[in-house]
N, C-alpha and C. Protein backbone atom coordinates (compact mmCIF):
# COMPACT_ATOMS: atom_id res chain seq x y z
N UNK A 1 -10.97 -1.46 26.53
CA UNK A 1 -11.73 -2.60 26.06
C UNK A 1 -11.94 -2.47 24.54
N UNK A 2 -12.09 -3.40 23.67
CA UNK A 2 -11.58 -3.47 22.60
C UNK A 2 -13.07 -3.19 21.66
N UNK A 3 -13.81 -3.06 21.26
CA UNK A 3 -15.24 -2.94 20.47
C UNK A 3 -15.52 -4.13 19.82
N UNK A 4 -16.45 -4.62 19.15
CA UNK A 4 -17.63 -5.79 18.63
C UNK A 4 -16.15 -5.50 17.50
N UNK A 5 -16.28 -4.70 16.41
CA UNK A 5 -15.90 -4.73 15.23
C UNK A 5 -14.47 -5.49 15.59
N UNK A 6 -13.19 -4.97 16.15
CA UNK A 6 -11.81 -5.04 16.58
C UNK A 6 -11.85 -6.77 16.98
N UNK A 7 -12.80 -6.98 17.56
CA UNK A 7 -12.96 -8.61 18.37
C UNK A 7 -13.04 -9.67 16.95
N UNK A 8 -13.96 -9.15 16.14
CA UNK A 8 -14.30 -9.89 14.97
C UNK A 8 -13.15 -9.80 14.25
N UNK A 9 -12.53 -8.36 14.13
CA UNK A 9 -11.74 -9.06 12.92
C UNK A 9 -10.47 -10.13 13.57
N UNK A 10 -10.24 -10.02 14.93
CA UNK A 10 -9.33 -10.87 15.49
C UNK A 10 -9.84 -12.27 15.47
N UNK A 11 -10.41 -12.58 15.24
CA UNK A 11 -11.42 -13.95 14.98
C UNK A 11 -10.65 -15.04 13.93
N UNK A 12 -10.40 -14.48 12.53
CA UNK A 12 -9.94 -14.67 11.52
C UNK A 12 -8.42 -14.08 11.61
N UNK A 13 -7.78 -14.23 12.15
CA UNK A 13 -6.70 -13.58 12.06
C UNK A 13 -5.51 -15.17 12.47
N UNK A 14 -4.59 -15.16 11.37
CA UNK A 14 -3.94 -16.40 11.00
C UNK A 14 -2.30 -15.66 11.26
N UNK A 15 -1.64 -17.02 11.99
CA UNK A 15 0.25 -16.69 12.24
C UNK A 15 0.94 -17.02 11.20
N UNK A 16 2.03 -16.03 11.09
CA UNK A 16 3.15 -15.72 9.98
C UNK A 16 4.05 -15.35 10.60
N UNK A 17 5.35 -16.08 9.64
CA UNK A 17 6.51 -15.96 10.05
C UNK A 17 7.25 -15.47 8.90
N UNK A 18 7.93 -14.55 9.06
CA UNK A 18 8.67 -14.14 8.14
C UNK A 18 10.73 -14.34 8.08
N UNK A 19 11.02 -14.29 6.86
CA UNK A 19 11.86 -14.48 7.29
C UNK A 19 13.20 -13.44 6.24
N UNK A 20 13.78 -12.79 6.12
CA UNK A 20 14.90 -11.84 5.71
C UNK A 20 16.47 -12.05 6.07
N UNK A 21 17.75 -12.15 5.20
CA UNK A 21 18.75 -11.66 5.89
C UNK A 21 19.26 -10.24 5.89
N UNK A 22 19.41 -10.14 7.20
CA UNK A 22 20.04 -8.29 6.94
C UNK A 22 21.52 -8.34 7.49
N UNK A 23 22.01 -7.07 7.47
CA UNK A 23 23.38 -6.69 7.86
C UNK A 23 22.77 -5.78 9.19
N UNK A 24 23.43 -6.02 10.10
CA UNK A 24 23.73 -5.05 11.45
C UNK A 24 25.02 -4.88 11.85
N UNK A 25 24.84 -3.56 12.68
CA UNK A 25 26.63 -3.35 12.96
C UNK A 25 25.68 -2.83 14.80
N UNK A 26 26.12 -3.31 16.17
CA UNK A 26 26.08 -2.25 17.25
C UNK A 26 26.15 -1.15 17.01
N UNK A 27 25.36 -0.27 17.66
CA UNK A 27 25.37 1.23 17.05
C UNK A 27 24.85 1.82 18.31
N UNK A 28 25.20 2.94 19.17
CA UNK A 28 24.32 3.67 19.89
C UNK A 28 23.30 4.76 19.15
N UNK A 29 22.23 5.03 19.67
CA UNK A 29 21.62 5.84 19.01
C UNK A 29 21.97 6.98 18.39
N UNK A 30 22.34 7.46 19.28
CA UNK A 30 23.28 9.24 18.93
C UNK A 30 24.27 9.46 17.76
N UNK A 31 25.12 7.85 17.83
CA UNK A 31 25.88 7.71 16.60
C UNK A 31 25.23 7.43 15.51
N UNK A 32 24.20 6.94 15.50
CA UNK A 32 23.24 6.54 14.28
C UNK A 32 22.80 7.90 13.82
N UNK A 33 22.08 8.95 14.55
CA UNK A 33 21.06 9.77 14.41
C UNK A 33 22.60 10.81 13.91
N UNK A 34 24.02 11.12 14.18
CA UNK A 34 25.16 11.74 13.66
C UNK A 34 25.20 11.01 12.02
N UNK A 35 25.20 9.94 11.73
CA UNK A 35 25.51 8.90 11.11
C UNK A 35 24.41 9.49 9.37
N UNK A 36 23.42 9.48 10.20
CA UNK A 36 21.66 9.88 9.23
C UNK A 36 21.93 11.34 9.26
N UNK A 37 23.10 12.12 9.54
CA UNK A 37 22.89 13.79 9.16
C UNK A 37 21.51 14.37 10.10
N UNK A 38 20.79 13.81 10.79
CA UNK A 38 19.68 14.29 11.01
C UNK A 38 18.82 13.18 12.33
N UNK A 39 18.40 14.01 13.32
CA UNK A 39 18.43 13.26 14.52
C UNK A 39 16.59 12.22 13.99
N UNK A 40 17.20 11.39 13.55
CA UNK A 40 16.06 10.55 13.31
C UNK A 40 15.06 9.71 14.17
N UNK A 41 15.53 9.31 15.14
CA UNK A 41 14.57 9.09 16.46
C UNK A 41 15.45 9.77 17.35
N UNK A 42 14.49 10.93 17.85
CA UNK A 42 14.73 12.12 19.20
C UNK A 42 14.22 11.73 20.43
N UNK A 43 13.18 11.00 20.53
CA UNK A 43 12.64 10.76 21.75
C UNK A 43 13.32 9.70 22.85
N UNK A 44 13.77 9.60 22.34
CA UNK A 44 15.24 8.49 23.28
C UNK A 44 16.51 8.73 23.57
N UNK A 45 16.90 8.06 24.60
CA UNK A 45 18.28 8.39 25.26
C UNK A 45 19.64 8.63 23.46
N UNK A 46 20.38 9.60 23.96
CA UNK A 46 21.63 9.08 22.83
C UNK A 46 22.29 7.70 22.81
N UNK A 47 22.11 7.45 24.52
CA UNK A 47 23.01 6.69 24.84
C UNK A 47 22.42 5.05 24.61
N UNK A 48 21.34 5.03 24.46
CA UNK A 48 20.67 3.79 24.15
C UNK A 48 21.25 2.84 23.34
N UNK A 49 21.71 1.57 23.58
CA UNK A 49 22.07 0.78 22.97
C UNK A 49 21.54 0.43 21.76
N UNK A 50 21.87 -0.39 20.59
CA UNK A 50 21.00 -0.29 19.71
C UNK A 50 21.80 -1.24 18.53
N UNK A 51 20.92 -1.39 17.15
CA UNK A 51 21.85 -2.05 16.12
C UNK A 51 21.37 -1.39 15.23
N UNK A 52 22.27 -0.45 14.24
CA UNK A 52 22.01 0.26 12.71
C UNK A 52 21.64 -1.08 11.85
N UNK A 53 20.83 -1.59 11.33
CA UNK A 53 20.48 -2.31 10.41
C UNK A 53 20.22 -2.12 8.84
N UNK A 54 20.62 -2.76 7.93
CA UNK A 54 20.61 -2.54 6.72
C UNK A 54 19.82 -3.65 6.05
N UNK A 55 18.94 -3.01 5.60
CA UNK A 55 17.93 -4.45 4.53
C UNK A 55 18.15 -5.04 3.68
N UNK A 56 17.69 -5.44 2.99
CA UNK A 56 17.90 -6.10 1.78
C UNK A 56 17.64 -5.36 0.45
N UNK A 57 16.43 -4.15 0.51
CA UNK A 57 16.24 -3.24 0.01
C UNK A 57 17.16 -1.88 0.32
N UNK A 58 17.86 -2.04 0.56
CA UNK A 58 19.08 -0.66 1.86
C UNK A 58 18.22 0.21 2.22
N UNK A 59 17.30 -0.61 3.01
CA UNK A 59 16.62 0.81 3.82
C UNK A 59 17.08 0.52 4.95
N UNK A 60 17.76 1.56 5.95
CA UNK A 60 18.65 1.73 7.20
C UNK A 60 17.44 2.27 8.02
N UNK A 61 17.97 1.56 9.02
CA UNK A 61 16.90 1.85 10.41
C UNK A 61 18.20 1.58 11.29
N UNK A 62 17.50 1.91 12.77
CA UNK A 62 18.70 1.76 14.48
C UNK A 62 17.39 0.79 15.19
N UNK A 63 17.24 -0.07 15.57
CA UNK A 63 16.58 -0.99 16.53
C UNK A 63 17.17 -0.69 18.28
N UNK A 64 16.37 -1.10 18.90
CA UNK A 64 16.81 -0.99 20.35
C UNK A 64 17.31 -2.42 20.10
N UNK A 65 18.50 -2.43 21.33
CA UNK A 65 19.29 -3.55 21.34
C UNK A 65 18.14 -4.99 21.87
N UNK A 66 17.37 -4.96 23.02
CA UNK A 66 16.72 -5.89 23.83
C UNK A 66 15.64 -6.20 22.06
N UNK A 67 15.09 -5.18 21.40
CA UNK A 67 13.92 -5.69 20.40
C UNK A 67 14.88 -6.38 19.14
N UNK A 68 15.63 -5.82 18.72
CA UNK A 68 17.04 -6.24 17.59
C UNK A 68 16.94 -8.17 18.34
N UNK A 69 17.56 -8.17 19.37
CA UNK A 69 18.26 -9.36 20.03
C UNK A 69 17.34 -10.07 20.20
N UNK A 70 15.48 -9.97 20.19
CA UNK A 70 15.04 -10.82 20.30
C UNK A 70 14.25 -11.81 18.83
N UNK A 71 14.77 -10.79 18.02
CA UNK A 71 13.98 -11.38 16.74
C UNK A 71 15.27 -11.62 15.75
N UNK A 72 16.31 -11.42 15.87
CA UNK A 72 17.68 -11.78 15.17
C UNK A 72 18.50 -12.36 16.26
N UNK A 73 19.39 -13.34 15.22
CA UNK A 73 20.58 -13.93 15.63
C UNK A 73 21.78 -13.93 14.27
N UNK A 74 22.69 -14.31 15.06
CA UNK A 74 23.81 -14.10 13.81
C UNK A 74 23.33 -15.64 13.02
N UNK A 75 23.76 -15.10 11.93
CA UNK A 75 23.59 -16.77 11.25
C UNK A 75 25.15 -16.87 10.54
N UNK A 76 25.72 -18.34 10.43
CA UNK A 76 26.72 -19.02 9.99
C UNK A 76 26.97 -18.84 8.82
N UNK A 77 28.10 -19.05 8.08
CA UNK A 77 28.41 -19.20 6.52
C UNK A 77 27.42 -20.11 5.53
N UNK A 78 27.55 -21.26 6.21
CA UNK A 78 26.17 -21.97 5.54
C UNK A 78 25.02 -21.52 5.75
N UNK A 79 24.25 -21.05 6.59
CA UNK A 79 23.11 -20.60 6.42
C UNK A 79 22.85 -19.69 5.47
N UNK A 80 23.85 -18.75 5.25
CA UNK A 80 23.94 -17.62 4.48
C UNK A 80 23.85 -17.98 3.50
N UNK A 81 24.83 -18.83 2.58
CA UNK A 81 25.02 -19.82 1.57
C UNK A 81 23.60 -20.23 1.08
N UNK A 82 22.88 -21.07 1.93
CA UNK A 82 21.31 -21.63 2.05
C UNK A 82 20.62 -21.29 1.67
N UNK A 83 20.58 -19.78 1.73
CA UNK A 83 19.30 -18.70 1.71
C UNK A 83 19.31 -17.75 0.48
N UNK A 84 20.52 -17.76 -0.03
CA UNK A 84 21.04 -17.21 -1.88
C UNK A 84 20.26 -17.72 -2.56
């Protein structure tokens, strides 16, 4: 159960959408964590599906495939174009 303080500040609390283009390639974990020299998330299968992602800032991360797939989609030449 959540406390007086935690409730209040959810009170005031306003939706945002953000929006970024990145680069992804499919990646299993194990190949990512070979990939990073250094097993960077251990607590999960090797075999876990996943997408190596690259930012806009090149900071590289591995996403699980189901969380990756629900907040990205590929976007088109024009969109890409759009967003320059």
């Amino acid at each position: 159960m959540e406390n007086q303080e935690t409730q209040d500040e959810l009170v005031g609390m306003k939706s945002f959408i953000g929006c970024k283009i990145i680069q992804a390639v499919p990646m299993k974990l194990g190949k990512f964590n070979q990939r990073q020299r250094k097993p960077t998330i251990v607590s999960q299968n090797k075999n876990a599906l996943g997408y190596m992602v690259l930012y806009p800032d090149r900071y590289i991360s591995w996403s699980p495939k189901d969380v990756f797939e629900e907040a990205y989609r590929e976007i088109n030449p024009f969109e890409k174009e759009m967003c320059q």
